[in-house]
Every structure is written in C-alpha cells, then in structure tokens.
Protein backbone atom coordinates (compact mmCIF):
# COMPACT_ATOMS: atom_id res chain seq x y z
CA UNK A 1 1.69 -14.46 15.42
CA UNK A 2 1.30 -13.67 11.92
CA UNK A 3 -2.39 -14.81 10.22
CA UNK A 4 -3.35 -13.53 6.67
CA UNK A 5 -6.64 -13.41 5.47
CA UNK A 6 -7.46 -14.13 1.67
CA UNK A 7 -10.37 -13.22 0.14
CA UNK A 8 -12.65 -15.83 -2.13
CA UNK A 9 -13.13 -14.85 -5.25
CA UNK A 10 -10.71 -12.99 -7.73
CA UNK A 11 -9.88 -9.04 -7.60
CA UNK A 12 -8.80 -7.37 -10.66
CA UNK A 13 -5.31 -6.18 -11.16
CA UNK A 14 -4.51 -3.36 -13.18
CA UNK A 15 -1.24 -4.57 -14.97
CA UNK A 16 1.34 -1.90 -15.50
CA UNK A 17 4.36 -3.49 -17.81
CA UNK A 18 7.20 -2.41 -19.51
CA UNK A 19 8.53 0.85 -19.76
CA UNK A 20 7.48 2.28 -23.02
CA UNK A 21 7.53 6.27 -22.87
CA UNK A 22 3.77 5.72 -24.49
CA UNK A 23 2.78 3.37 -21.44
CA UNK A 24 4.85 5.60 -19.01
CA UNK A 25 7.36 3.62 -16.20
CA UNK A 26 6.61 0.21 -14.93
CA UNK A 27 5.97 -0.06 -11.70
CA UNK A 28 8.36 -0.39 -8.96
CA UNK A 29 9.55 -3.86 -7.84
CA UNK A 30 7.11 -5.33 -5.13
CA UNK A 31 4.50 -2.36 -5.63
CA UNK A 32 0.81 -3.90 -6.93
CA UNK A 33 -1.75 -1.93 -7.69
CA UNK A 34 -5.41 -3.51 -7.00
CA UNK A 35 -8.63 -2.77 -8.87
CA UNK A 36 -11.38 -0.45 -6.84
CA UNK A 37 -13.37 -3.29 -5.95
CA UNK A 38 -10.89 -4.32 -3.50
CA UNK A 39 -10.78 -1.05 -1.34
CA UNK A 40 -13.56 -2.39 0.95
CA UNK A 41 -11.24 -5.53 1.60
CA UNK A 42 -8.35 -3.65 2.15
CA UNK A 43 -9.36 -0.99 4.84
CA UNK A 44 -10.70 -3.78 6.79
CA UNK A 45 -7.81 -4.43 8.47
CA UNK A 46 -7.93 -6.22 12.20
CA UNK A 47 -4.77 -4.96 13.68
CA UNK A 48 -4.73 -1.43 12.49
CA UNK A 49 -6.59 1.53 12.04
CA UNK A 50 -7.42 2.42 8.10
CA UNK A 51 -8.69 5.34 6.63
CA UNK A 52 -12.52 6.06 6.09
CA UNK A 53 -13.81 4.35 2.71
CA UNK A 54 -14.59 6.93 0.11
CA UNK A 55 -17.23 7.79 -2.52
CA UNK A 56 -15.45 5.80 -5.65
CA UNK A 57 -12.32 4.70 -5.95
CA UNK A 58 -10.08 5.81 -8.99
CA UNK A 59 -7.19 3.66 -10.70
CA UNK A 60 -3.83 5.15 -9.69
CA UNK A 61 -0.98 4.85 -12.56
CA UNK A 62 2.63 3.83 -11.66
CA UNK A 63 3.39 7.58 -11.34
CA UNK A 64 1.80 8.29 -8.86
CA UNK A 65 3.09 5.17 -6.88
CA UNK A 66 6.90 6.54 -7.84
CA UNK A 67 5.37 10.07 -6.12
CA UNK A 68 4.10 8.79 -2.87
CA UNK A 69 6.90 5.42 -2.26
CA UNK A 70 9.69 8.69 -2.85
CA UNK A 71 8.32 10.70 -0.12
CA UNK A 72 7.40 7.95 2.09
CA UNK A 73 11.31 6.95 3.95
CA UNK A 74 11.11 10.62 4.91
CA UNK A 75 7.48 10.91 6.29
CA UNK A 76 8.28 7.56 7.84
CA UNK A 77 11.85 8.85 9.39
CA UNK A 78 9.68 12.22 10.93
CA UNK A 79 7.05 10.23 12.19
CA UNK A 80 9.58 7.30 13.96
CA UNK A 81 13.32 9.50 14.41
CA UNK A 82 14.81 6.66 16.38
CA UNK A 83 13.35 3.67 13.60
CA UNK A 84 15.27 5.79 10.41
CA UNK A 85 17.61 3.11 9.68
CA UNK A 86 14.44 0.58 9.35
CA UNK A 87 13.37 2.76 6.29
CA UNK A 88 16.66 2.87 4.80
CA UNK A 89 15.36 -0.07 2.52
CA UNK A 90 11.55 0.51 2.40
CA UNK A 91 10.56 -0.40 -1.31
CA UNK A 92 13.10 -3.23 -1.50
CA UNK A 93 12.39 -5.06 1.49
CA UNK A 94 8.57 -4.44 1.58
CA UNK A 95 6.06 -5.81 -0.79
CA UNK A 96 2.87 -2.83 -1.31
CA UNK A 97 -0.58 -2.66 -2.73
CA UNK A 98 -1.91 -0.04 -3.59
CA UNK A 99 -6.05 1.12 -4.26
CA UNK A 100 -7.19 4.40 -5.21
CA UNK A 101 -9.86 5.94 -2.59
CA UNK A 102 -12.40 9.32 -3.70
CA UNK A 103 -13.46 11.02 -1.18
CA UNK A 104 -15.19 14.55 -0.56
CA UNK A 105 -13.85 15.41 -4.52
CA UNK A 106 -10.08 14.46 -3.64
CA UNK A 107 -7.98 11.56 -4.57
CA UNK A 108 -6.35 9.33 -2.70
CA UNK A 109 -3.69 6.34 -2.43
CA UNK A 110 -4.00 4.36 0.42
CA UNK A 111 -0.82 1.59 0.54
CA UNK A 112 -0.59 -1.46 2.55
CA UNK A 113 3.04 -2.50 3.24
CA UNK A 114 4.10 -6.18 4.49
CA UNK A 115 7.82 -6.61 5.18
CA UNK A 116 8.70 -9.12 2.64
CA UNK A 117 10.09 -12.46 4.63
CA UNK A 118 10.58 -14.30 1.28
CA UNK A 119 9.11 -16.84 2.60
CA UNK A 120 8.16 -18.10 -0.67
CA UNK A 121 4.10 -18.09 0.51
CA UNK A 122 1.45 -18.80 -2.02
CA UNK A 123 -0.72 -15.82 -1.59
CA UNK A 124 -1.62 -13.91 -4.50
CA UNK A 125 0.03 -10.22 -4.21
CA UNK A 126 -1.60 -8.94 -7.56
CA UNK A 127 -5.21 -9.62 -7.05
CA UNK A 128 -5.91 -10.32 -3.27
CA UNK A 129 -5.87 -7.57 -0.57
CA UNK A 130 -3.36 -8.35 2.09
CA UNK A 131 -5.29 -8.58 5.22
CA UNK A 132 -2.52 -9.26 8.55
CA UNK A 133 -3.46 -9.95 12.22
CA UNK A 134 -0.85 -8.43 14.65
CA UNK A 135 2.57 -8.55 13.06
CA UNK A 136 3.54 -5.72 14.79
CA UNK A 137 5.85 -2.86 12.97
CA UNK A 138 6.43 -5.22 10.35
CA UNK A 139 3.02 -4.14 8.72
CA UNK A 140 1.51 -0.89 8.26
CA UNK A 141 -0.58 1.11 6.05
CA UNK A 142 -0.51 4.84 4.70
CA UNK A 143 -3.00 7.12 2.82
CA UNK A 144 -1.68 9.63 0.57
CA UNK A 145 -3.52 12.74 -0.91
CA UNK A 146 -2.48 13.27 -4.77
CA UNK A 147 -3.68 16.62 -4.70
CA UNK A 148 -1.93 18.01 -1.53
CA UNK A 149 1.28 15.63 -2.10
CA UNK A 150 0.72 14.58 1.86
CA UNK A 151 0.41 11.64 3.96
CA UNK A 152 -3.03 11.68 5.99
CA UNK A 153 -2.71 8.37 7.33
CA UNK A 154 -0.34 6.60 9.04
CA UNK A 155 -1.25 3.10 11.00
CA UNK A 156 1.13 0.10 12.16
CA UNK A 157 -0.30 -3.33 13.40
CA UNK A 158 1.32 -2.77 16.31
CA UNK A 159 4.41 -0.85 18.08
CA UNK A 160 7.54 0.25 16.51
C-alpha cells in the first residue's frame, strides 16, 4: 500500500528553464529541485532511513543534478548486481526532487526518487516534498557529496 503525505502550505521551487548557455542546461525531465525550507519535510520519511539534517541547506543548480543522476545507474547497479536491468531507465521512469543539505562545511544533494506510475495524480512535484509509506523498491532516496563526487546514502522503502 502506497500513502503520500502532502504538506500544507506552499514550498518554494527554484525554477531552472530553458537552456541558454547564460542560464546553463535545464534540468533533466522529471528532476525538481525544492527550496531549503523543505529539507526538514523531506528527510522525514516513514519507510526509510534519511540522512542526518544539516547546518543550512544550499540551492543546487541543474549541474550538479546532471553530475549525481549520471553516476547514480552505476552506484545503483554496485549496490543491487542482480536489480541492474531495473536501472537501465532510472531518470526516465522515475520522477526526483532534489534539496541541498550543509553539513560539517560540505555540500550535499540528497534525492528522493518515486517510480513514476503515470498515474496522472494531483500532487504537486515542484513545491511539495514527496513523503511515501512502504512502496517497497519502488521508492528510495540517495545523498550525494558535491565535493567528494560520492554517494553517502543509500535507503529504499523497503526490499529490492
């Protein structure tokens, strides 16, 4: 059973559009970025483990998302060898936020992933933090350190 949580009350997107080479690349397809003030909604997760809040939070750009969603199918296919053809389509069959996390001096990306059922719901991707009870494999979410270019977190609502 699959329940998602919305939060009352609006959180800020930052809107990355277009693909000007003074704006930089657009963000990928299905990738959102959320404003700091929702990292405290996001971590909160019921079915997983997330990473420890942080200090601030810090506004990744679209960069940095095209950084950590390229090295993700492999971290993903090292972590899960016999699940690598379930990766095989990661950013176009899974919807993402994103939030920025500081901690200890280092910067962070911390992802929440939802495999996208098109099921046409009316929840708000841009502004409200995806919050999922159970859902198994189908949900998970990742932390990635900018400065190290690794994954330091890696949580699924439930078995692979």
């Amino acid at each position: 059973m699959r329940t998602m949580t919305v939060a009352i009350g609006a959180v800020g997107l930052l809107v990355l559009a277009g693909s000007s080479a003074a704006a930089g690349p657009a963000l990928p397809k299905g990738a959102y970025i959320l404003s700091g003030s929702a990292v405290p909604k996001i971590l909160r997760q019921c079915s997983r483990r997330a990473p420890k809040a942080g200090e601030d939070s810090w506004q990744p750009r679209a960069a940095n998302i095209r950084e950590l969603e390229a090295a993700l199918p492999g971290e993903l296919r090292k972590r899960s060898p016999g699940e690598s053809s379930r990766w095989q389509n990661l950013l176009r069959d899974w919807r993402r936020q994103y939030v920025g996390i500081v901690r200890g001096e280092r910067r962070y990306i911390y992802g929440s992933f939802a495999q996208d059922d098109s099921s046409g719901s009316a929840f708000d991707w841009q502004r409200e933090p995806m919050q999922v009870c159970d859902g198994g494999a189908s949900f998970f979410g990742v932390e990635y350190d900018i400065a190290s270019r690794r994954f330091t977190h890696l949580a699924f609502n439930g078995p692979y």
